[in-house]
Protein backbone atom coordinates (compact mmCIF):
# COMPACT_ATOMS: atom_id res chain seq x y z
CA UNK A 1 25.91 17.55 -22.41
CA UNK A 2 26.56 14.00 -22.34
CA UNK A 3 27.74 11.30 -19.54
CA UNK A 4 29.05 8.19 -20.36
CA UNK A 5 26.95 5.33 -18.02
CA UNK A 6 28.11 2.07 -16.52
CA UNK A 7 26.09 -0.09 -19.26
CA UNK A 8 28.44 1.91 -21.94
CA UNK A 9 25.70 4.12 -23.21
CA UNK A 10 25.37 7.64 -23.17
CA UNK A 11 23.15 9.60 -21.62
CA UNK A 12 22.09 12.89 -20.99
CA UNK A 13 23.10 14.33 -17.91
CA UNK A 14 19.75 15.52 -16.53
CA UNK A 15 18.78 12.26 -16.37
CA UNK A 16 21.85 11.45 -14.32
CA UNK A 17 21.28 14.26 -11.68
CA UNK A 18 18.54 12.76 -9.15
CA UNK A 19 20.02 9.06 -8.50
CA UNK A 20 16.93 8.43 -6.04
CA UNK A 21 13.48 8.31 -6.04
CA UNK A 22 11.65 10.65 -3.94
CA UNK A 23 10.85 9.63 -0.33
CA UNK A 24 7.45 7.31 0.31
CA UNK A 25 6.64 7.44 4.12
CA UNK A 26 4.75 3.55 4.42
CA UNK A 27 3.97 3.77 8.52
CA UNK A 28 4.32 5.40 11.60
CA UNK A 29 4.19 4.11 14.61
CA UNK A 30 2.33 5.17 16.74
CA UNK A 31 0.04 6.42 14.31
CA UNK A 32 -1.61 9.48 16.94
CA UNK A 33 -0.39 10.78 20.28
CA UNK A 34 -0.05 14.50 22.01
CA UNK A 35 2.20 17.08 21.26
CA UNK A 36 6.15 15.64 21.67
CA UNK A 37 5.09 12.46 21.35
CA UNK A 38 8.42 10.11 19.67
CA UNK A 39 7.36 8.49 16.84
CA UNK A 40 9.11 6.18 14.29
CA UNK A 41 8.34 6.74 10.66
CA UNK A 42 9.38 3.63 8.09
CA UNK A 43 9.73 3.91 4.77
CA UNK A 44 11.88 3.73 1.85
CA UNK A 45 14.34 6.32 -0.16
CA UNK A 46 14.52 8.37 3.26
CA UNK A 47 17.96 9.48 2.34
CA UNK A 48 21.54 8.52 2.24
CA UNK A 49 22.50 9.68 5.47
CA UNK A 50 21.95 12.01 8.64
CA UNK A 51 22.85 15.09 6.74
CA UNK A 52 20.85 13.77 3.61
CA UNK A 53 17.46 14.53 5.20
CA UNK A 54 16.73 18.59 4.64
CA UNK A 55 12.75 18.69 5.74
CA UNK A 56 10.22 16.80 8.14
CA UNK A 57 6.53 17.97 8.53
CA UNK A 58 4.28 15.57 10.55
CA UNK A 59 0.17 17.17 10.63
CA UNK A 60 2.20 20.87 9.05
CA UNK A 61 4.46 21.08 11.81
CA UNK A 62 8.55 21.02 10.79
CA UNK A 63 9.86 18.19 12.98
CA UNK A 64 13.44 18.33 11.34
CA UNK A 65 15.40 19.34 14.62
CA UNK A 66 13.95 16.58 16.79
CA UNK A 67 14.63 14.25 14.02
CA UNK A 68 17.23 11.03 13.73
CA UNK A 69 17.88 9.43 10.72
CA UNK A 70 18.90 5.99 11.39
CA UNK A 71 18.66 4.53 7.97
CA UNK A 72 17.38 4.51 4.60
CA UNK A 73 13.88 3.47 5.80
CA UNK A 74 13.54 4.16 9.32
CA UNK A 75 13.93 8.04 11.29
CA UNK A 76 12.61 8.81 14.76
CA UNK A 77 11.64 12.21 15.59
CA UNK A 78 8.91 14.17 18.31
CA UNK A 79 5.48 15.47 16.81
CA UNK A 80 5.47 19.35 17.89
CA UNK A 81 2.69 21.52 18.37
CA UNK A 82 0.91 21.23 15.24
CA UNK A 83 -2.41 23.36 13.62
CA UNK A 84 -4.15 20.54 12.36
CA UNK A 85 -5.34 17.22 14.12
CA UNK A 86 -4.51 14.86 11.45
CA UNK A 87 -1.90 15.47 8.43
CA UNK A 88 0.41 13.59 6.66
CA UNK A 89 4.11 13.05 6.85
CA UNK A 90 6.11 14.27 4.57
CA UNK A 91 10.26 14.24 4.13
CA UNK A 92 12.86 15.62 1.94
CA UNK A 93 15.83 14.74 0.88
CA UNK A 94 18.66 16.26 -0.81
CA UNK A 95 18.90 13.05 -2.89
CA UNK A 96 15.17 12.67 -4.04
CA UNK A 97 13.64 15.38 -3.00
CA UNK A 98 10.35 16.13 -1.49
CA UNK A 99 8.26 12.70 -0.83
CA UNK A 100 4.95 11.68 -0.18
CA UNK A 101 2.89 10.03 2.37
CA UNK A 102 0.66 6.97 2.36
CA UNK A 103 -0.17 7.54 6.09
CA UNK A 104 -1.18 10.39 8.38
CA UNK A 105 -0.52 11.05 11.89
CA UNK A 106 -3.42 12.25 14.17
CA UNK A 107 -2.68 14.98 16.88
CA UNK A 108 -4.34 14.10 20.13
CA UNK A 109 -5.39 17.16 22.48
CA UNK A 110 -5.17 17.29 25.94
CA UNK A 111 -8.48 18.38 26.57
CA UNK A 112 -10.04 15.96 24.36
CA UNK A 113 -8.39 12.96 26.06
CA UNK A 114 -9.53 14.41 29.16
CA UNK A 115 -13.48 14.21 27.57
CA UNK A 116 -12.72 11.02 26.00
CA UNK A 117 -11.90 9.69 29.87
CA UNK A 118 -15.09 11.33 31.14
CA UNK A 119 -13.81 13.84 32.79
CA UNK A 120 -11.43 11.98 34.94
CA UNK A 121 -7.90 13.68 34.97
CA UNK A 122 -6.26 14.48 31.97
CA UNK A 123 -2.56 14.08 30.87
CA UNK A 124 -1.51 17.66 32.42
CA UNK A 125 -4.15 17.98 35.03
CA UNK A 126 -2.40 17.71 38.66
CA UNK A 127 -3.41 14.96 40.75
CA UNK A 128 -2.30 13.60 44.65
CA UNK A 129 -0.66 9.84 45.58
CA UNK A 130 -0.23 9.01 48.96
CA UNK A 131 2.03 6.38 49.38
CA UNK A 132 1.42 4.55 52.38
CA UNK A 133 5.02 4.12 54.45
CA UNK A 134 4.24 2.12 57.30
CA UNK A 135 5.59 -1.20 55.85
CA UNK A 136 8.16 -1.50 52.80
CA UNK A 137 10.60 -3.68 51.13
CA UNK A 138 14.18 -3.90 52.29
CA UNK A 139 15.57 -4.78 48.92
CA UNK A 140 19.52 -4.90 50.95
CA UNK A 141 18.10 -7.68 53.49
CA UNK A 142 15.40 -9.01 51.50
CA UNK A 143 12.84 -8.53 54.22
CA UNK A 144 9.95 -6.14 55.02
CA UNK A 145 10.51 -3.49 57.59
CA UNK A 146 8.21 -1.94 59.12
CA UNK A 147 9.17 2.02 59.72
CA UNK A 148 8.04 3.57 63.28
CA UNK A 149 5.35 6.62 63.57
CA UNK A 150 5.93 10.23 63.18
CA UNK A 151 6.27 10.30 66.84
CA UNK A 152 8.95 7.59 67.42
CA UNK A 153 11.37 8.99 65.06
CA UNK A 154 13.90 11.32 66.15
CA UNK A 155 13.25 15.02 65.85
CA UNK A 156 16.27 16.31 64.22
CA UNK A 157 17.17 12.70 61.98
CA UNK A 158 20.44 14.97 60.32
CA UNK A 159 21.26 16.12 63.13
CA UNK A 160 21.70 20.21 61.91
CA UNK A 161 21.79 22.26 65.41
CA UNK A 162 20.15 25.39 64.30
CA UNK A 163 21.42 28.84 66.33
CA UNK A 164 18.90 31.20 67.81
């Protein structure tokens, strides 16, 4: 079967069918982070639209429901939990297809950023601030205030009577 083109030749319709070239992910930025990190891929032929882009793998892990197309060369989306440590990033399209990468993403691991900071506390490690309260910054009068002891302030400050 035949289709008639714009330049008034014809042409077989397979060649008609894929208007696009396949997707070509060019950078991502940033280019490594820890699981759920937001990242913002650029490229070109990313698809036509939101509902255009089918499939999103960053390092092997499918990325497509934390993923926003925002135009033909630019989607943001969260790196999940992933198997490998560094992979590539690959997106399809119903327009072009599946594409190919000429960058890769490298998963960081908690415990490896806690090594690489010799030993001090990692991302998800728990760790104690005390904020010192004895003088602060009245941002209403625009002057420090200075806030009494423990011992000065009142003992019930909401003033809830509690029944024995």
């Amino acid at each position: 079967m035949y289709t008639y083109r714009s330049d008034h030749q014809f042409a077989p319709q397979s060649t008609m069918s894929r208007s696009r070239q396949p997707p070509l992910v060019t950078g991502i930025s940033p280019n490594e982070g820890i699981p759920w990190t937001k990242v913002t891929i650029r490229g070109e032929n990313l698809g036509t639209g939101p509902t255009d882009l089918i499939g999103l793998t960053i390092c092997g892990h499918n990325c497509l429901l934390t993923a926003e197309w925002m135009s033909a060369s630019k989607i943001v989306c969260r790196v999940g939990q992933a198997k490998n440590d560094k992979g590539d990033i690959i997106v399809t399209t119903k327009s072009g297809g599946k594409g190919t990468s000429t960058v890769s993403f490298k998963l960081l691991k908690p415990e490896k950023i806690a090594q690489r900071l010799g030993g001090l506390a990692g991302i998800l490690d728990q760790s104690a601030v005390w904020v010192d309260e004895m003088n602060y910054y009245d941002m209403r009068t625009d002057r420090n205030k200075g806030i009494p002891p423990l011992s000065l302030r009142p003992a019930n400050p909401l003033g809830i009577e509690i029944e024995k």
